[in-house]
N, C-alpha and C. Protein backbone atom coordinates (compact mmCIF):
# COMPACT_ATOMS: atom_id res chain seq x y z
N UNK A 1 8.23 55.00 -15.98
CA UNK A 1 7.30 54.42 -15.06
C UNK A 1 8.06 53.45 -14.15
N UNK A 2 7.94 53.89 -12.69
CA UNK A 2 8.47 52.80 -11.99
C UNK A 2 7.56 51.84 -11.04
N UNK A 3 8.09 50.59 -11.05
CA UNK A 3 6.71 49.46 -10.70
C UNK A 3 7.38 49.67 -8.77
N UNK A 4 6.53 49.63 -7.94
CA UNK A 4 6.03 49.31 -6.65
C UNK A 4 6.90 47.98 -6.12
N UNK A 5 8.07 47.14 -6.05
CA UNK A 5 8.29 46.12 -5.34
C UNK A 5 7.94 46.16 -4.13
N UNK A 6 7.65 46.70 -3.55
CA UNK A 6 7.56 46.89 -1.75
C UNK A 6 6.36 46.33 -1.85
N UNK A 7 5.20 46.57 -2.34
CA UNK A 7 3.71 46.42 -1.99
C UNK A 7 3.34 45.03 -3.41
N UNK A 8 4.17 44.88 -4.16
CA UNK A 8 3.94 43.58 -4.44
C UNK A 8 4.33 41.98 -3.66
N UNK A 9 5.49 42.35 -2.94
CA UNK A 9 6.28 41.34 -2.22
C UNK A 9 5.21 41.45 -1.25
N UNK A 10 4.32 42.05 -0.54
CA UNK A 10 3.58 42.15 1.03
C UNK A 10 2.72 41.15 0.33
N UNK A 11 1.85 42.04 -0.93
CA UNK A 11 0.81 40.65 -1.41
C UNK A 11 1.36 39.29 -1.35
N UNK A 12 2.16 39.52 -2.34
CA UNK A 12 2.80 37.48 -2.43
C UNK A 12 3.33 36.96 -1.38
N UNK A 13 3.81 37.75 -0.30
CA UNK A 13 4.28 37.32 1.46
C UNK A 13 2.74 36.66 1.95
N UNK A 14 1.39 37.45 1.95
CA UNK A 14 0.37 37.06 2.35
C UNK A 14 0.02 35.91 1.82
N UNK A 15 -0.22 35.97 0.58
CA UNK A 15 -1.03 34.98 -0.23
C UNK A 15 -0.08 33.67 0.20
N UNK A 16 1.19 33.66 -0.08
CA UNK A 16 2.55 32.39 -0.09
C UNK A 16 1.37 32.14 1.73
N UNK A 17 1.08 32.30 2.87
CA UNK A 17 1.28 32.79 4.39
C UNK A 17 -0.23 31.77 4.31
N UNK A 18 -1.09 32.56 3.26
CA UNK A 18 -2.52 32.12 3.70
C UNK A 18 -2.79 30.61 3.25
N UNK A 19 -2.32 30.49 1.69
CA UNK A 19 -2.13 28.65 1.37
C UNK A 19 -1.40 28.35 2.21
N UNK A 20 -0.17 28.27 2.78
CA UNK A 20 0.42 27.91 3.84
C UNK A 20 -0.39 27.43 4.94
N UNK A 21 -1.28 28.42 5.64
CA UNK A 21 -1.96 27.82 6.72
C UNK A 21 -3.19 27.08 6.42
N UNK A 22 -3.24 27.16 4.84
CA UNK A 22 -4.67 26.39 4.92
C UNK A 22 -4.61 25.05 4.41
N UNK A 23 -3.27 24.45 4.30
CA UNK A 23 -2.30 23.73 3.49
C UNK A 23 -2.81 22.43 4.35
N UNK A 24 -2.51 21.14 3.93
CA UNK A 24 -2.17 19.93 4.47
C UNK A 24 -1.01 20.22 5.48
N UNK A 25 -0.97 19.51 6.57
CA UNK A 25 0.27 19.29 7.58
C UNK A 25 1.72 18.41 6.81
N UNK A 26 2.40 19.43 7.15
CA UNK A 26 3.88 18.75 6.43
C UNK A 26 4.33 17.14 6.89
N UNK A 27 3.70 16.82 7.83
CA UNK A 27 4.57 15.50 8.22
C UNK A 27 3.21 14.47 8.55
N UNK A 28 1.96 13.78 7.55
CA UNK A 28 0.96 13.83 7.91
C UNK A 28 1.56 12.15 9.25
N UNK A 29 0.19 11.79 9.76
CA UNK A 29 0.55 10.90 10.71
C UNK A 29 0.47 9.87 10.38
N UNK A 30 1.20 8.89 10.61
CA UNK A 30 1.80 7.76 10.47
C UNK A 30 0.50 6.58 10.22
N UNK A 31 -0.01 5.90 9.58
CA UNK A 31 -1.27 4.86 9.49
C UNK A 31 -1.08 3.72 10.57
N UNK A 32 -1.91 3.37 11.07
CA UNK A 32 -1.91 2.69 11.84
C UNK A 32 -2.59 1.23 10.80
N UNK A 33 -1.92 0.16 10.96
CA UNK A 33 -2.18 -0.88 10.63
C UNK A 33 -2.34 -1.98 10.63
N UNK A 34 -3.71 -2.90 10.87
CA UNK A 34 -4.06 -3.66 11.75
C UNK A 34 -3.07 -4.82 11.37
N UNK A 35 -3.03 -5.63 12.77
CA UNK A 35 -2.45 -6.81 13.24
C UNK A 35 -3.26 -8.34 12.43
N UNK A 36 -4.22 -7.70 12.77
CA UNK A 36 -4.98 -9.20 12.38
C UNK A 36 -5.06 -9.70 11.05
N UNK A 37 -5.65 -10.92 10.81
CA UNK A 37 -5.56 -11.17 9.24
C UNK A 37 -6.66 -11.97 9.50
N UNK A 38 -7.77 -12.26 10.17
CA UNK A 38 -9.10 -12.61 9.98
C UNK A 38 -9.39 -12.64 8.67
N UNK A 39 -10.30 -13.24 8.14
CA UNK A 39 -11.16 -13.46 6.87
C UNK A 39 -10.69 -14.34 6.14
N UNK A 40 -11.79 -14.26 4.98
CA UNK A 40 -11.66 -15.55 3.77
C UNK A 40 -10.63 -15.05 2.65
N UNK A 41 -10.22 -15.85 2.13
CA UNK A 41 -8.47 -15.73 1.41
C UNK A 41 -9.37 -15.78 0.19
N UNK A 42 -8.81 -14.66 -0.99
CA UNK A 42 -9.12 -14.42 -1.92
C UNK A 42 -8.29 -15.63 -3.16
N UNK A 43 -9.44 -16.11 -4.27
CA UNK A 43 -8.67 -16.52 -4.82
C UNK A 43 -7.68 -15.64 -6.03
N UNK A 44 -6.60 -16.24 -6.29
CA UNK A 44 -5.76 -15.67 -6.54
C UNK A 44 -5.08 -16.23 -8.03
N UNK A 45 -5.09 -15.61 -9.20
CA UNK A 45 -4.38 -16.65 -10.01
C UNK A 45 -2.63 -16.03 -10.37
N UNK A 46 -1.83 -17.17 -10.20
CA UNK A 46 -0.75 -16.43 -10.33
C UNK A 46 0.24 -16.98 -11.85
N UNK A 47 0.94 -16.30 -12.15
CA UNK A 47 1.67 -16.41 -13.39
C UNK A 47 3.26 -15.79 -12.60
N UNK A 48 4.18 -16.92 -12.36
CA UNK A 48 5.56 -17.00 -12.01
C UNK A 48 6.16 -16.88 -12.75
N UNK A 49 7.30 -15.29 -12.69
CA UNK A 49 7.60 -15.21 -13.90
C UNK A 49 9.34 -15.35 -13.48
N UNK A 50 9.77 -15.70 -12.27
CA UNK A 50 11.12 -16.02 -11.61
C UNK A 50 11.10 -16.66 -10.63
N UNK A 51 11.80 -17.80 -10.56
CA UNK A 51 11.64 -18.33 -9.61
C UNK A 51 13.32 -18.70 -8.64
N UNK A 52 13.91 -18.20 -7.39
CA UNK A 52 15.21 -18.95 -6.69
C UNK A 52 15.74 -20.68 -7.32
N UNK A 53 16.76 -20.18 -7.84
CA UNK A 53 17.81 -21.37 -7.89
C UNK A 53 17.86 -22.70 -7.00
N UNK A 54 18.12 -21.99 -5.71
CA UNK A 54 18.07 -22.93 -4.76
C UNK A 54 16.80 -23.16 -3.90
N UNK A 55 15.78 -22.42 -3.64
CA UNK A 55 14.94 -22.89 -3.16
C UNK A 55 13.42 -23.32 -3.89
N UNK A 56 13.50 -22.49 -4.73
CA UNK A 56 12.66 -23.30 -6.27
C UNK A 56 11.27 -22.18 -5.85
N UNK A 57 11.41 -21.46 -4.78
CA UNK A 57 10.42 -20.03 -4.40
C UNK A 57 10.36 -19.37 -5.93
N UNK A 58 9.16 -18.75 -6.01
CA UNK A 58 8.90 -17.77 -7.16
C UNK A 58 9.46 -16.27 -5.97
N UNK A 59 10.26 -15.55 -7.34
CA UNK A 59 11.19 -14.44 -6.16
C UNK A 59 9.98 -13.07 -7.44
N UNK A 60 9.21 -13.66 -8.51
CA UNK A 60 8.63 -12.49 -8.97
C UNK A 60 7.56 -13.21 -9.68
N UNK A 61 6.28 -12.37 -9.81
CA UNK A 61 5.11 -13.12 -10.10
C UNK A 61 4.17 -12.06 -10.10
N UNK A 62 3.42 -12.07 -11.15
CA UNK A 62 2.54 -11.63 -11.27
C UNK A 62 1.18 -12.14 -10.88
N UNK A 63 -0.02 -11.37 -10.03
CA UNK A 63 -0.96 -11.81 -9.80
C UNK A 63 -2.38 -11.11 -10.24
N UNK A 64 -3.61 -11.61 -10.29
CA UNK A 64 -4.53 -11.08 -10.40
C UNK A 64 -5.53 -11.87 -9.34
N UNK A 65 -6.39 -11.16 -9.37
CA UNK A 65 -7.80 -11.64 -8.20
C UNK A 65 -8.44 -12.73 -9.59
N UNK A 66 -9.17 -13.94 -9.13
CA UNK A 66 -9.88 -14.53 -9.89
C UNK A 66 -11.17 -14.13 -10.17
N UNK A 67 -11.79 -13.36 -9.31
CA UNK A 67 -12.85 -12.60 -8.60
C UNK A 67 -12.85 -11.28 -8.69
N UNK A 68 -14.02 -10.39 -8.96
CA UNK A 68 -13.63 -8.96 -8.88
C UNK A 68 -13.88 -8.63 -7.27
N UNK A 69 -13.26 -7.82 -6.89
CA UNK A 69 -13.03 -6.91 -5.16
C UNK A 69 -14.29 -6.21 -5.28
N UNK A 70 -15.26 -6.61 -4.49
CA UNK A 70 -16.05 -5.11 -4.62
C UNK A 70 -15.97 -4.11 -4.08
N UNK A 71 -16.31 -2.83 -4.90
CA UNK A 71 -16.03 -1.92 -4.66
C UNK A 71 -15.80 -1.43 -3.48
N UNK A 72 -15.36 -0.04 -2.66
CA UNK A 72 -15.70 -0.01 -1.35
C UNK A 72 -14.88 -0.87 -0.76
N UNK A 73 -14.11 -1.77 -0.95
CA UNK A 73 -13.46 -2.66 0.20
C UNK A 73 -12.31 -2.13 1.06
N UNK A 74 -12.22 -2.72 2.23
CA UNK A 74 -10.80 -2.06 2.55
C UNK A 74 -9.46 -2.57 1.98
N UNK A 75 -8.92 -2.07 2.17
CA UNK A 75 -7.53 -2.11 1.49
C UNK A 75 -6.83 -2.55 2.06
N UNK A 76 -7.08 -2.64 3.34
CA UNK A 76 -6.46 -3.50 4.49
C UNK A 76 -6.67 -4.88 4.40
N UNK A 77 -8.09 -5.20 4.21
CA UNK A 77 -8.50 -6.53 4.09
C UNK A 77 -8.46 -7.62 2.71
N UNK A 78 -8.16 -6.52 1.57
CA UNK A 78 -7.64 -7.16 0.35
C UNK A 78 -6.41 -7.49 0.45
N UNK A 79 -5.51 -6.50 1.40
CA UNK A 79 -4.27 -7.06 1.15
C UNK A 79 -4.26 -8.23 1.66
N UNK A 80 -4.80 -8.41 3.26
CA UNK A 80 -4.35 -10.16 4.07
C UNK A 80 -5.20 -11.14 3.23
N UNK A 81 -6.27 -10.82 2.45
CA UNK A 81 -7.10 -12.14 1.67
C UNK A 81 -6.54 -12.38 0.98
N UNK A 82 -5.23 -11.32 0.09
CA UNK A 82 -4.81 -12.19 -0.78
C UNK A 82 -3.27 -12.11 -0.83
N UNK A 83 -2.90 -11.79 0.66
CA UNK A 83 -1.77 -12.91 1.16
C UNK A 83 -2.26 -14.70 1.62
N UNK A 84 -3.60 -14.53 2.15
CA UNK A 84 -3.74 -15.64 2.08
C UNK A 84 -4.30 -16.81 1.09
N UNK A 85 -4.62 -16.22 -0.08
CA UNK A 85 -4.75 -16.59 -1.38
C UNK A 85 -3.27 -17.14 -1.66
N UNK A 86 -2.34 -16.48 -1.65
CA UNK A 86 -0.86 -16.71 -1.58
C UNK A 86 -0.22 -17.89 -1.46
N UNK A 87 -1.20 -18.83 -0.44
CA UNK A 87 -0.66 -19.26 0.37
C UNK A 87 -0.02 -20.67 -0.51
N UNK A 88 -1.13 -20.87 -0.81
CA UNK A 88 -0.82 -22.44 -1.87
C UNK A 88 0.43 -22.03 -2.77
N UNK A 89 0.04 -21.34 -3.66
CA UNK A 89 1.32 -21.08 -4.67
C UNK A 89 2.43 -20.57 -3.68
N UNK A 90 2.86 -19.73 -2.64
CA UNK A 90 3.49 -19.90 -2.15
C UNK A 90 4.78 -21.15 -1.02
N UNK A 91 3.88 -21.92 -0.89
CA UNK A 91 3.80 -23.28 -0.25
C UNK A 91 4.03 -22.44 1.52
N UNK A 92 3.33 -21.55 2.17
CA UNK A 92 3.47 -20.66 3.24
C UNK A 92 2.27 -21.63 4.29
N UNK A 93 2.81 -21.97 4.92
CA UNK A 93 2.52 -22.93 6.28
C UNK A 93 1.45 -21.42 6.61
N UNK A 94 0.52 -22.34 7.71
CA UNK A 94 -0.70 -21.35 8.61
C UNK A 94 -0.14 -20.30 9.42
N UNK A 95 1.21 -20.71 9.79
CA UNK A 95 2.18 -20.55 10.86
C UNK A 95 2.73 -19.19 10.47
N UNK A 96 3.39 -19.25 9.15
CA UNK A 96 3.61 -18.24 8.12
C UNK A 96 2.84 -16.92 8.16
N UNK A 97 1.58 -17.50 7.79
CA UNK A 97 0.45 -16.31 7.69
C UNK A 97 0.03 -15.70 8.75
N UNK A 98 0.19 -16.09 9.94
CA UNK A 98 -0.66 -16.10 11.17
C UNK A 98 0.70 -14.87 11.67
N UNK A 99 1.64 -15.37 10.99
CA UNK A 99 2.85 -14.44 11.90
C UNK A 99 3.60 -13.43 10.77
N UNK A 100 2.92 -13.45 9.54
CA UNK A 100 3.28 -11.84 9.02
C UNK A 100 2.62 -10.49 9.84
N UNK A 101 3.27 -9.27 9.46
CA UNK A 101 2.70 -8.29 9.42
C UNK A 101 2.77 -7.37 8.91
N UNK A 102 1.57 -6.71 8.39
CA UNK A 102 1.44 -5.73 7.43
C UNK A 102 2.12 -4.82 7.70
N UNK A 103 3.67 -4.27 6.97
CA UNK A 103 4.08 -3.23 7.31
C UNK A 103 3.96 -1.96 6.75
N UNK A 104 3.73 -2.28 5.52
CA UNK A 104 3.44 -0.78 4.88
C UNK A 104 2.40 -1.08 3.33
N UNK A 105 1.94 -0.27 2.73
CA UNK A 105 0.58 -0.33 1.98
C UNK A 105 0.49 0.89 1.16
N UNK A 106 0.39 0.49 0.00
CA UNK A 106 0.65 1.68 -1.30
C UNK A 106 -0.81 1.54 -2.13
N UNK A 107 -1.84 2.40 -1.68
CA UNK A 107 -2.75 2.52 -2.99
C UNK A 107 -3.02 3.67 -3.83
N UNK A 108 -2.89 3.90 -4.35
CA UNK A 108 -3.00 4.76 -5.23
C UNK A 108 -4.63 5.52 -5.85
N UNK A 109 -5.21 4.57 -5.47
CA UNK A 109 -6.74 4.60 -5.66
C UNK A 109 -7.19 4.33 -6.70
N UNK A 110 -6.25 3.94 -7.65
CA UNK A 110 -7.31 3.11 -8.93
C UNK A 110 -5.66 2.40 -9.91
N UNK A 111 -6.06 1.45 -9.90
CA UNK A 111 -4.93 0.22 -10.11
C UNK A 111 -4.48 -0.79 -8.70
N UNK A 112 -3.15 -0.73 -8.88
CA UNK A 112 -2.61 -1.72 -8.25
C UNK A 112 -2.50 -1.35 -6.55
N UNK A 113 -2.85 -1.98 -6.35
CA UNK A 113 -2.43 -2.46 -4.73
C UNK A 113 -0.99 -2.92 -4.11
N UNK A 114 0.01 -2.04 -3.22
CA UNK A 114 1.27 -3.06 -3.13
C UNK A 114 1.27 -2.75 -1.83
N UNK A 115 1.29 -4.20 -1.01
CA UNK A 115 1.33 -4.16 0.52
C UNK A 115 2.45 -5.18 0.57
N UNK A 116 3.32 -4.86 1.60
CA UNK A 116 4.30 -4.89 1.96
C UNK A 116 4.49 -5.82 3.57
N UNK A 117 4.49 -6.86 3.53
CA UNK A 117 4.44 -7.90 4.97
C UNK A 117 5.87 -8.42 5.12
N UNK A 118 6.19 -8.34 6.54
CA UNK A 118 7.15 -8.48 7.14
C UNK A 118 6.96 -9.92 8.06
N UNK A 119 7.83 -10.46 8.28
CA UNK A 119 7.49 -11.79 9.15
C UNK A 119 8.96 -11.87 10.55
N UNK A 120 8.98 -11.99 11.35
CA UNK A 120 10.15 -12.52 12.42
C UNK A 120 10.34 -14.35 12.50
N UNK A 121 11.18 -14.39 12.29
CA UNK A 121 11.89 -15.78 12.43
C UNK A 121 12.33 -16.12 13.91
């Protein structure tokens, strides 16, 4: 008995062809992410678990919300409330906050939140 390769490869050429086009876009588009940091600063409790030699900064720290997020929120706006929750334990001037920006933003959709702010000097 001999098996058909010719007319099995056409199927799996199609099928590989049709998920292909019905697929997500390979390079999806870039998020756009707002500038502003409007709103009320979440409180924040933090537990410093390293802190710089020389500048006495916590360089690692664990945080939690004191408050639960309700549900539905943006993810955008949890992150700047609780950069500005930040702010005290950080010792981060208005000046500070007013002139980060959100550069990049990792959720995963159920756990942790990691947003990523950039500042110019």
């Amino acid at each position: 008995m001999r098996k058909n390769w010719f007319g099995s490869r056409i199927f799996l050429g199609a099928a590989v062809s049709l998920i292909g086009a019905c697929g997500m876009p390979s390079a999806p588009e870039a998020p756009v992410l707002p500038t502003s940091n409007d709103g009320p600063a979440m409180r924040v409790v933090t537990q410093v678990m390293h802190r710089d030699g020389e500048s006495g900064q916590p360089t690692m720290a664990r945080l939690h919300a004191d408050t639960l997020t309700p549900m539905g929120s943006e993810v955008k706006s949890v992150a700047w409330s609780t950069l500005r929750g930040l702010k005290h334990n950080y010792n981060l001037s208005d000046e500070a906050v007013q002139g980060a920006k959100l550069q990049d933003l990792h959720d995963a959709g159920n756990g942790p939140l990691i947003a990523h702010f950039d500042q110019e000097i």
